[in-house]
PDB file of N, CA and C in Angstrom:
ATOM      1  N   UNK A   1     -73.233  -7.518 -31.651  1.00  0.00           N
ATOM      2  CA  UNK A   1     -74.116  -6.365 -31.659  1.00  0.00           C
ATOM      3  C   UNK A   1     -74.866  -6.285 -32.981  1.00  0.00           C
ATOM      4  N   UNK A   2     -76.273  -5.750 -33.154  1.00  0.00           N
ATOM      5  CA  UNK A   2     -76.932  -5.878 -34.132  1.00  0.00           C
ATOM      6  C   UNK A   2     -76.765  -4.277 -35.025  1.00  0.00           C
ATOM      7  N   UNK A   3     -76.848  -4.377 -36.143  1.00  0.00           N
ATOM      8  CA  UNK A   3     -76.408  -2.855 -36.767  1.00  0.00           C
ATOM      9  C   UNK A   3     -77.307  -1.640 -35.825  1.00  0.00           C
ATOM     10  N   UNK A   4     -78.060  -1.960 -35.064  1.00  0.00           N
ATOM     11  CA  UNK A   4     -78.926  -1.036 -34.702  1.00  0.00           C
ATOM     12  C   UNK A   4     -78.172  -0.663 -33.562  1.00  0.00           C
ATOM     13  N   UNK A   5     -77.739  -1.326 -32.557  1.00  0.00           N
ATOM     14  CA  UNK A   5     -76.795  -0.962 -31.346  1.00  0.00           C
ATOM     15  C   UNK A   5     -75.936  -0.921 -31.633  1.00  0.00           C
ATOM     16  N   UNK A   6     -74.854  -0.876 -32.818  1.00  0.00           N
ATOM     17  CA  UNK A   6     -73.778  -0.419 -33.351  1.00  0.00           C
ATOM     18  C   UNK A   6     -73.972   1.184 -33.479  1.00  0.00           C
ATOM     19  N   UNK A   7     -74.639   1.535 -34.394  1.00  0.00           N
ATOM     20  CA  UNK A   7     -75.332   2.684 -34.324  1.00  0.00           C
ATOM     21  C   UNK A   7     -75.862   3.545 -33.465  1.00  0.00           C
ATOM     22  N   UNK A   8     -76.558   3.113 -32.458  1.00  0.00           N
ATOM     23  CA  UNK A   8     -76.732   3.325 -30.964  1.00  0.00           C
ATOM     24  C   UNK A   8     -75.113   4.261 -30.290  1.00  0.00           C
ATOM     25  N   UNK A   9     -74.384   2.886 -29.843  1.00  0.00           N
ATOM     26  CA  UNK A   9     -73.227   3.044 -29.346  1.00  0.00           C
ATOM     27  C   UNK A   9     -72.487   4.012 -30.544  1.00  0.00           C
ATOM     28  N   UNK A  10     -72.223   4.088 -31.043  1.00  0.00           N
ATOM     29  CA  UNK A  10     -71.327   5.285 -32.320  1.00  0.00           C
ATOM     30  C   UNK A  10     -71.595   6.167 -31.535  1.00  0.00           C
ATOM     31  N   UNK A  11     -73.556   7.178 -32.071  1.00  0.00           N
ATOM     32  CA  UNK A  11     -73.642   7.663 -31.554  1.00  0.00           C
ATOM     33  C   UNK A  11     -73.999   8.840 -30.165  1.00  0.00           C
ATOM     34  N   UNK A  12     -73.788   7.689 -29.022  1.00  0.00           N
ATOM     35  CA  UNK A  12     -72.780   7.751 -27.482  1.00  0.00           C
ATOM     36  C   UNK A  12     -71.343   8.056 -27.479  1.00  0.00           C
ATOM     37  N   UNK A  13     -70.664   7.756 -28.581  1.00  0.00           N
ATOM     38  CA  UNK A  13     -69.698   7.942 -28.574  1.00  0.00           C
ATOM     39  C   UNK A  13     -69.095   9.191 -28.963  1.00  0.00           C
ATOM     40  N   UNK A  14     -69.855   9.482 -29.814  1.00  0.00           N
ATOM     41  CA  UNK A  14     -69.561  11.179 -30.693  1.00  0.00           C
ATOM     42  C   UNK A  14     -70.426  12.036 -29.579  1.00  0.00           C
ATOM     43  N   UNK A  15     -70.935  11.790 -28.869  1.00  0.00           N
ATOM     44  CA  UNK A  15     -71.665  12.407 -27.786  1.00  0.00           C
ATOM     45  C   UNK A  15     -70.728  12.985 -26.477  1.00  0.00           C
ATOM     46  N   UNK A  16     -69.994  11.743 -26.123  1.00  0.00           N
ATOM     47  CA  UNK A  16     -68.982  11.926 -25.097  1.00  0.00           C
ATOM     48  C   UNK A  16     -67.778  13.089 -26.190  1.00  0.00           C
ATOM     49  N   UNK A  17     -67.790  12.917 -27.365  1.00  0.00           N
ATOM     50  CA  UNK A  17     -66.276  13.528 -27.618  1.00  0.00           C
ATOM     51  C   UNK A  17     -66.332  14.912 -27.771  1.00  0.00           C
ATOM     52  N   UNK A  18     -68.027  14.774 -28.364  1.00  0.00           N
ATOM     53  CA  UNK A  18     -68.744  16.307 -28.597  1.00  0.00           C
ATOM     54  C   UNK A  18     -67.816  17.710 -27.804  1.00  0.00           C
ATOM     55  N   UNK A  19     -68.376  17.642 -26.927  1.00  0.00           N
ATOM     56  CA  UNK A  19     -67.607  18.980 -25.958  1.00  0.00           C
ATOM     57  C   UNK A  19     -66.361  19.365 -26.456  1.00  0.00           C
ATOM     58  N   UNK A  20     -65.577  18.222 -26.566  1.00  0.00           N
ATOM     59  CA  UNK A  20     -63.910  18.794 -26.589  1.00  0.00           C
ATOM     60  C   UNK A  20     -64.057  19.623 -27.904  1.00  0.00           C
ATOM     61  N   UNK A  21     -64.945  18.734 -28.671  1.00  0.00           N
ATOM     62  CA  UNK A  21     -64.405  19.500 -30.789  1.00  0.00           C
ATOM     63  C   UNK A  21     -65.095  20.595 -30.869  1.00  0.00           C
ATOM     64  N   UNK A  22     -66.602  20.795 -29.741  1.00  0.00           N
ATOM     65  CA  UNK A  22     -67.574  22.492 -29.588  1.00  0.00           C
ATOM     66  C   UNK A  22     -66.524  23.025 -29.021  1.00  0.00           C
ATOM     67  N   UNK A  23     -65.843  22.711 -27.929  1.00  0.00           N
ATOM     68  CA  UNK A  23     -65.048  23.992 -27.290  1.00  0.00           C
ATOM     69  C   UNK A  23     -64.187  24.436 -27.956  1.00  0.00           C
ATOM     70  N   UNK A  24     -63.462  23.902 -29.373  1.00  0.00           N
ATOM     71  CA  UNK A  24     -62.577  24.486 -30.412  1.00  0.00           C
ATOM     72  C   UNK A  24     -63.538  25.349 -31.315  1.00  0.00           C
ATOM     73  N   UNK A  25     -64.681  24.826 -31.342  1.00  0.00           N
ATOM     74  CA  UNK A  25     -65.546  25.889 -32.611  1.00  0.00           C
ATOM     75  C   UNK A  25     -65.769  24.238 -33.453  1.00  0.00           C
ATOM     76  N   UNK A  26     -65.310  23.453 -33.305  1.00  0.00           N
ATOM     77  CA  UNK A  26     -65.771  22.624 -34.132  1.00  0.00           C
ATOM     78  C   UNK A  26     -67.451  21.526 -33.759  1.00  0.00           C
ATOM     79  N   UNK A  27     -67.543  20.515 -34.803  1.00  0.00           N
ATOM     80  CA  UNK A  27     -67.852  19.430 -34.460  1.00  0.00           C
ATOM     81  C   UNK A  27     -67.851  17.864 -34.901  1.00  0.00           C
ATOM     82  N   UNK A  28     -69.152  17.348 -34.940  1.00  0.00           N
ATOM     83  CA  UNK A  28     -68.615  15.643 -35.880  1.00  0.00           C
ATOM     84  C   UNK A  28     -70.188  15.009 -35.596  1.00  0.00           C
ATOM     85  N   UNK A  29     -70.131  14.530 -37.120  1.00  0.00           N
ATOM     86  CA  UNK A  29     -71.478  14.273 -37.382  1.00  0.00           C
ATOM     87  C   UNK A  29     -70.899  12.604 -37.998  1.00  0.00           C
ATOM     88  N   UNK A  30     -72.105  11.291 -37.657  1.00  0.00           N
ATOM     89  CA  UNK A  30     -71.904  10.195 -38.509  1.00  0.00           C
ATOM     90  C   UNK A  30     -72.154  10.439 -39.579  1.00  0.00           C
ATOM     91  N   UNK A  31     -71.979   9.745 -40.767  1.00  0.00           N
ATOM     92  CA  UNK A  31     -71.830   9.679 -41.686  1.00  0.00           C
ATOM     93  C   UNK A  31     -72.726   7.983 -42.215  1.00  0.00           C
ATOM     94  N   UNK A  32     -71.679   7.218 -42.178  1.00  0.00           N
ATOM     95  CA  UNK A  32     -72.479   5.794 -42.194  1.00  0.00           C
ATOM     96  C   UNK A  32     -71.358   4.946 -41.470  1.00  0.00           C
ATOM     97  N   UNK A  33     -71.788   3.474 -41.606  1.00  0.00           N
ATOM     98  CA  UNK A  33     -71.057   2.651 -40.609  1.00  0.00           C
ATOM     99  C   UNK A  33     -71.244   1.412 -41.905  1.00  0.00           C
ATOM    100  N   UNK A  34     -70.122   0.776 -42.195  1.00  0.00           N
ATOM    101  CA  UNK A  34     -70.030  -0.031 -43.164  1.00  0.00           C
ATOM    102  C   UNK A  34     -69.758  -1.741 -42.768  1.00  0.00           C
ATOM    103  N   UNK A  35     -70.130  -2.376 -42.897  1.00  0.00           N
ATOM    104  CA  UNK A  35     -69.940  -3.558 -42.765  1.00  0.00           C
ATOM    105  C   UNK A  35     -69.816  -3.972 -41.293  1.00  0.00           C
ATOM    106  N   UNK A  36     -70.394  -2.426 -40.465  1.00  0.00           N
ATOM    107  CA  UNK A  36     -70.499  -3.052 -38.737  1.00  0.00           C
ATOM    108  C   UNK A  36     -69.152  -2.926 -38.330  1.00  0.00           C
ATOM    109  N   UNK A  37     -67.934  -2.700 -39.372  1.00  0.00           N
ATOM    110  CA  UNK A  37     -66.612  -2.251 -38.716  1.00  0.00           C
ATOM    111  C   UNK A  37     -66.407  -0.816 -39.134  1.00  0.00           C
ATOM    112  N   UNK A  38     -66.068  -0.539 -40.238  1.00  0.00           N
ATOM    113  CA  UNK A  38     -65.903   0.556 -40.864  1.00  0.00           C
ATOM    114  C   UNK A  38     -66.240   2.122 -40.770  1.00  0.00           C
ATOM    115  N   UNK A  39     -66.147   3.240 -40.137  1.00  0.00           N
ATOM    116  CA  UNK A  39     -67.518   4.117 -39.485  1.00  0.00           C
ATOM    117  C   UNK A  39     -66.542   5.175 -40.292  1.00  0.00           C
ATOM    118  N   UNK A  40     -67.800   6.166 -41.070  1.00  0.00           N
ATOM    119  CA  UNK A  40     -67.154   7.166 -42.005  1.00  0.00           C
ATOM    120  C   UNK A  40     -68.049   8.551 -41.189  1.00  0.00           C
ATOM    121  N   UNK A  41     -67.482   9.617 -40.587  1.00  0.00           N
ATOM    122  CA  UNK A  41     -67.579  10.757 -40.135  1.00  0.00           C
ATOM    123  C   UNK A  41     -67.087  11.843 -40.655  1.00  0.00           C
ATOM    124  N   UNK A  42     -68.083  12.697 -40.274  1.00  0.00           N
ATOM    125  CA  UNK A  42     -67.812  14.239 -40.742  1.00  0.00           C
ATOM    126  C   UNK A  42     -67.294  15.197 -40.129  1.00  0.00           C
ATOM    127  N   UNK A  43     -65.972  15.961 -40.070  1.00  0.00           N
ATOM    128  CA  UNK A  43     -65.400  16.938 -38.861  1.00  0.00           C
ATOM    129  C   UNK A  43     -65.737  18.300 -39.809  1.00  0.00           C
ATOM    130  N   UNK A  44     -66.747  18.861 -39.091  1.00  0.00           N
ATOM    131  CA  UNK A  44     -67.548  20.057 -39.458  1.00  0.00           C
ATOM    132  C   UNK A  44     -66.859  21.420 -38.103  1.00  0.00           C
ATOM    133  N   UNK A  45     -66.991  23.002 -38.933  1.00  0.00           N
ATOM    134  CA  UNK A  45     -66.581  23.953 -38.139  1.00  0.00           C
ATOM    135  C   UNK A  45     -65.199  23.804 -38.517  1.00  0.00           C
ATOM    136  N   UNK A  46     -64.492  24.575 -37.440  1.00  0.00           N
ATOM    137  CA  UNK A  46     -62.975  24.694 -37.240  1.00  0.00           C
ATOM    138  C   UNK A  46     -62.737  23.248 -37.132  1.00  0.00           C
ATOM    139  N   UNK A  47     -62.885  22.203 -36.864  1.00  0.00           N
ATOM    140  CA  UNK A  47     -62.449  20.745 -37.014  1.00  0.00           C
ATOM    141  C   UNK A  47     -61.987  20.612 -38.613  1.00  0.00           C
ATOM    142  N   UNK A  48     -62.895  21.076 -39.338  1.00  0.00           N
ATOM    143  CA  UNK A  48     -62.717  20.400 -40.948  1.00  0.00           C
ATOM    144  C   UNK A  48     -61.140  21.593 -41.870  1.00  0.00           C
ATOM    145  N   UNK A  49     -60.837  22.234 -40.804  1.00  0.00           N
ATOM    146  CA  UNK A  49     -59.333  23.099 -41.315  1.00  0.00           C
ATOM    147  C   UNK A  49     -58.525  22.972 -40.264  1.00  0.00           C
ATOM    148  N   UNK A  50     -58.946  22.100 -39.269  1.00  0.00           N
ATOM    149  CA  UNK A  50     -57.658  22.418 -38.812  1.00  0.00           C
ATOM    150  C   UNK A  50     -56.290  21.548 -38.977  1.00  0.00           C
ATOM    151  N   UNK A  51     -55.191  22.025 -38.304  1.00  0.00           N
ATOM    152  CA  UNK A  51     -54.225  21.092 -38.869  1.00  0.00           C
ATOM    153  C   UNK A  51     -53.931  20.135 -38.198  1.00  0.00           C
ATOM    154  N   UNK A  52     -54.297  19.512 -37.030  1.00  0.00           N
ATOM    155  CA  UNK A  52     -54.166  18.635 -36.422  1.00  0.00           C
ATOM    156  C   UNK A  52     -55.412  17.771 -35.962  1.00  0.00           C
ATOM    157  N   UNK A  53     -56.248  17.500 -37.433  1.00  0.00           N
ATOM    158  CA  UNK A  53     -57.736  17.036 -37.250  1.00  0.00           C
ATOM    159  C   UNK A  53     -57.677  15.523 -37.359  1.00  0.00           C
ATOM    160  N   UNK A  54     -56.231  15.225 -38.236  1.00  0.00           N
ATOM    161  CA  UNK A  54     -55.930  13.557 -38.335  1.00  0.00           C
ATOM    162  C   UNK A  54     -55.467  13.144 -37.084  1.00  0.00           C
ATOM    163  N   UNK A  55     -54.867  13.887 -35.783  1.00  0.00           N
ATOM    164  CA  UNK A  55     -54.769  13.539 -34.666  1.00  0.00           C
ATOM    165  C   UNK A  55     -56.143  13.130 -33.806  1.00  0.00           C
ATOM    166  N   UNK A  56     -56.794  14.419 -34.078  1.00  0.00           N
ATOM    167  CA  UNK A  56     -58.217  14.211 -32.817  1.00  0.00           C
ATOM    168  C   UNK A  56     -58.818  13.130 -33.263  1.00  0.00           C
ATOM    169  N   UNK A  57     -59.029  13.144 -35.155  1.00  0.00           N
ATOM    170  CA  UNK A  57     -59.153  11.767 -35.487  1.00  0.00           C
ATOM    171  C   UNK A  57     -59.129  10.579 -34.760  1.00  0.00           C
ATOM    172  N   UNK A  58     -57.399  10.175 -34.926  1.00  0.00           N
ATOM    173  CA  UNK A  58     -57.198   9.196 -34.527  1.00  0.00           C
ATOM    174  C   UNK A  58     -57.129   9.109 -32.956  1.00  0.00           C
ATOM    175  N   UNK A  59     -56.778   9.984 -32.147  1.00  0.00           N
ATOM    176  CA  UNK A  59     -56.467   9.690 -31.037  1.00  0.00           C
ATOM    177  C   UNK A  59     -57.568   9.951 -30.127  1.00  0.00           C
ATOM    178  N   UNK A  60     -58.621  11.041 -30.585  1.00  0.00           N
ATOM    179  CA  UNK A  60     -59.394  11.536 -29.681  1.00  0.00           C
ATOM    180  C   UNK A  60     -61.050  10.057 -30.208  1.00  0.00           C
ATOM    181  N   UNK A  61     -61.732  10.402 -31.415  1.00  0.00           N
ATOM    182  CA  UNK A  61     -62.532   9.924 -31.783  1.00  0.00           C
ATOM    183  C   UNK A  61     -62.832   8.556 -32.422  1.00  0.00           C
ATOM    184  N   UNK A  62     -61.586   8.073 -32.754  1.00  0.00           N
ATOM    185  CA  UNK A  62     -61.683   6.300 -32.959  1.00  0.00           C
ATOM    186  C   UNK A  62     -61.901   5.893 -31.992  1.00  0.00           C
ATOM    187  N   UNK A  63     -60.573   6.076 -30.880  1.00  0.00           N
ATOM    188  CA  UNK A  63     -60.436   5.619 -29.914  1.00  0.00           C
ATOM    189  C   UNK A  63     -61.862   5.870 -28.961  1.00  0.00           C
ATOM    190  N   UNK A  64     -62.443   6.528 -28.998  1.00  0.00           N
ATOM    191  CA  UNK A  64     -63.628   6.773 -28.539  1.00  0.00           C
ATOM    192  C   UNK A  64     -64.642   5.634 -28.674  1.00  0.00           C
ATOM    193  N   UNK A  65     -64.702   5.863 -29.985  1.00  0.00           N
ATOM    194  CA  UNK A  65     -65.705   5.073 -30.831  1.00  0.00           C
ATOM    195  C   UNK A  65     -65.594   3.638 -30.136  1.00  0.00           C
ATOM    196  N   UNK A  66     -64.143   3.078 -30.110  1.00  0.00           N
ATOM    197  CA  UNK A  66     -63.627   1.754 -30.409  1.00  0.00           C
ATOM    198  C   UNK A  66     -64.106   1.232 -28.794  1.00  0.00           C
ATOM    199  N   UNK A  67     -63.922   2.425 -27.729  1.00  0.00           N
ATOM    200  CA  UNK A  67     -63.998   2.168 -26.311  1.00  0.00           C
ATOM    201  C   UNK A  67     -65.565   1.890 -26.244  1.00  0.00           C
ATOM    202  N   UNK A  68     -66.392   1.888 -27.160  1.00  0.00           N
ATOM    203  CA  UNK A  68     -68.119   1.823 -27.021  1.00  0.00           C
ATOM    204  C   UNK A  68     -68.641   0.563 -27.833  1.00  0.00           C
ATOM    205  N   UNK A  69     -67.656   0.723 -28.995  1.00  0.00           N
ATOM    206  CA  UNK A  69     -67.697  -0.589 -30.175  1.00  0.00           C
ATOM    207  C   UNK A  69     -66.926  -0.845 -30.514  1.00  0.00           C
ATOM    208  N   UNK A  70     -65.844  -1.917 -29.817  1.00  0.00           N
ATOM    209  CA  UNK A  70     -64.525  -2.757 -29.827  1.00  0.00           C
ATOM    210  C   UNK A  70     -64.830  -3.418 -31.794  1.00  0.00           C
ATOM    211  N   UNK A  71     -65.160  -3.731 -32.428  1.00  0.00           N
ATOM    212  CA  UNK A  71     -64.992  -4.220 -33.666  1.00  0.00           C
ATOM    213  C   UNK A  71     -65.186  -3.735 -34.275  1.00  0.00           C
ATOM    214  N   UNK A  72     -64.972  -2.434 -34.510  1.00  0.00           N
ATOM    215  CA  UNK A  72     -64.606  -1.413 -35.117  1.00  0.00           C
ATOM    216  C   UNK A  72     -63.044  -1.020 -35.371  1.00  0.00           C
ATOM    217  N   UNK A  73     -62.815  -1.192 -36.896  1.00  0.00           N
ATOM    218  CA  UNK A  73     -61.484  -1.342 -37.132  1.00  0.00           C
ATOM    219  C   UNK A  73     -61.123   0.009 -38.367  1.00  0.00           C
ATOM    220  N   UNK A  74     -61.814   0.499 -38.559  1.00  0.00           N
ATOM    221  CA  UNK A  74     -61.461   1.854 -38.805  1.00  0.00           C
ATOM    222  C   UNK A  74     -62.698   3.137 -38.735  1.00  0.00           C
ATOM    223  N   UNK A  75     -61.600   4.401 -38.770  1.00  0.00           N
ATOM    224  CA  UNK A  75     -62.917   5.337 -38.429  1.00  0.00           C
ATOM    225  C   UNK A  75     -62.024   6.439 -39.357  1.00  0.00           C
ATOM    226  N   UNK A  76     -63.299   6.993 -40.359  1.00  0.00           N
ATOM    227  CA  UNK A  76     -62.328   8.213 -41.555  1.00  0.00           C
ATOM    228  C   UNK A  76     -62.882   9.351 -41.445  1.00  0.00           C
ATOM    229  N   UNK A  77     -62.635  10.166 -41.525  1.00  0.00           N
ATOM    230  CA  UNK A  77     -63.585  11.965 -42.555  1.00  0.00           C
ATOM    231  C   UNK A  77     -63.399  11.755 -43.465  1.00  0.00           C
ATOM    232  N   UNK A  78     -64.910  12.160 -43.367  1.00  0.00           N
ATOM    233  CA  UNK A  78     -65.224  12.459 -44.931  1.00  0.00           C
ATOM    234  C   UNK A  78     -65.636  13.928 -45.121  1.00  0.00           C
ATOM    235  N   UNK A  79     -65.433  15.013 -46.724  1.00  0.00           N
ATOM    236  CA  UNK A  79     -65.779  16.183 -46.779  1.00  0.00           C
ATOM    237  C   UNK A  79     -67.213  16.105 -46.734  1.00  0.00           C
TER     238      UNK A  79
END
């Protein structure tokens, strides 16, 4: 994939997850995408306090990510 459909696919991906983190009050914005693996995001609203944001993290929005752009080997928040 070329950085441009990396980017593309990301964000499709924060698109599909969108709903679940609005219906808490939250949301999630990209940030940048590093070396075509690396993808640094922002959990904005009630996302950025809550206490189980390293879960949706990992379980809700990597995994997301990863299901759109398989070589993608990590995904962080950033403040």
């Amino acid at each position: 994939m070329t950085a441009e459909e990396i980017n593309e696919n990301i964000l499709k991906a924060l698109e599909e997850i969108r709903p679940f983190l609005n219906s808490d009050g939250g949301d999630i914005q990209l940030v940048s995408v590093e070396d075509g693996k690396h993808v640094k995001v922002r959990l904005e609203g009630a996302c950025n306090s809550c206490s189980v944001s390293h879960m949706t993290l990992k379980a809700g929005v990597e995994t997301t990510i990863k299901k759109y752009v398989p070589q993608i080997e990590t995904v962080v928040n950033v403040a």
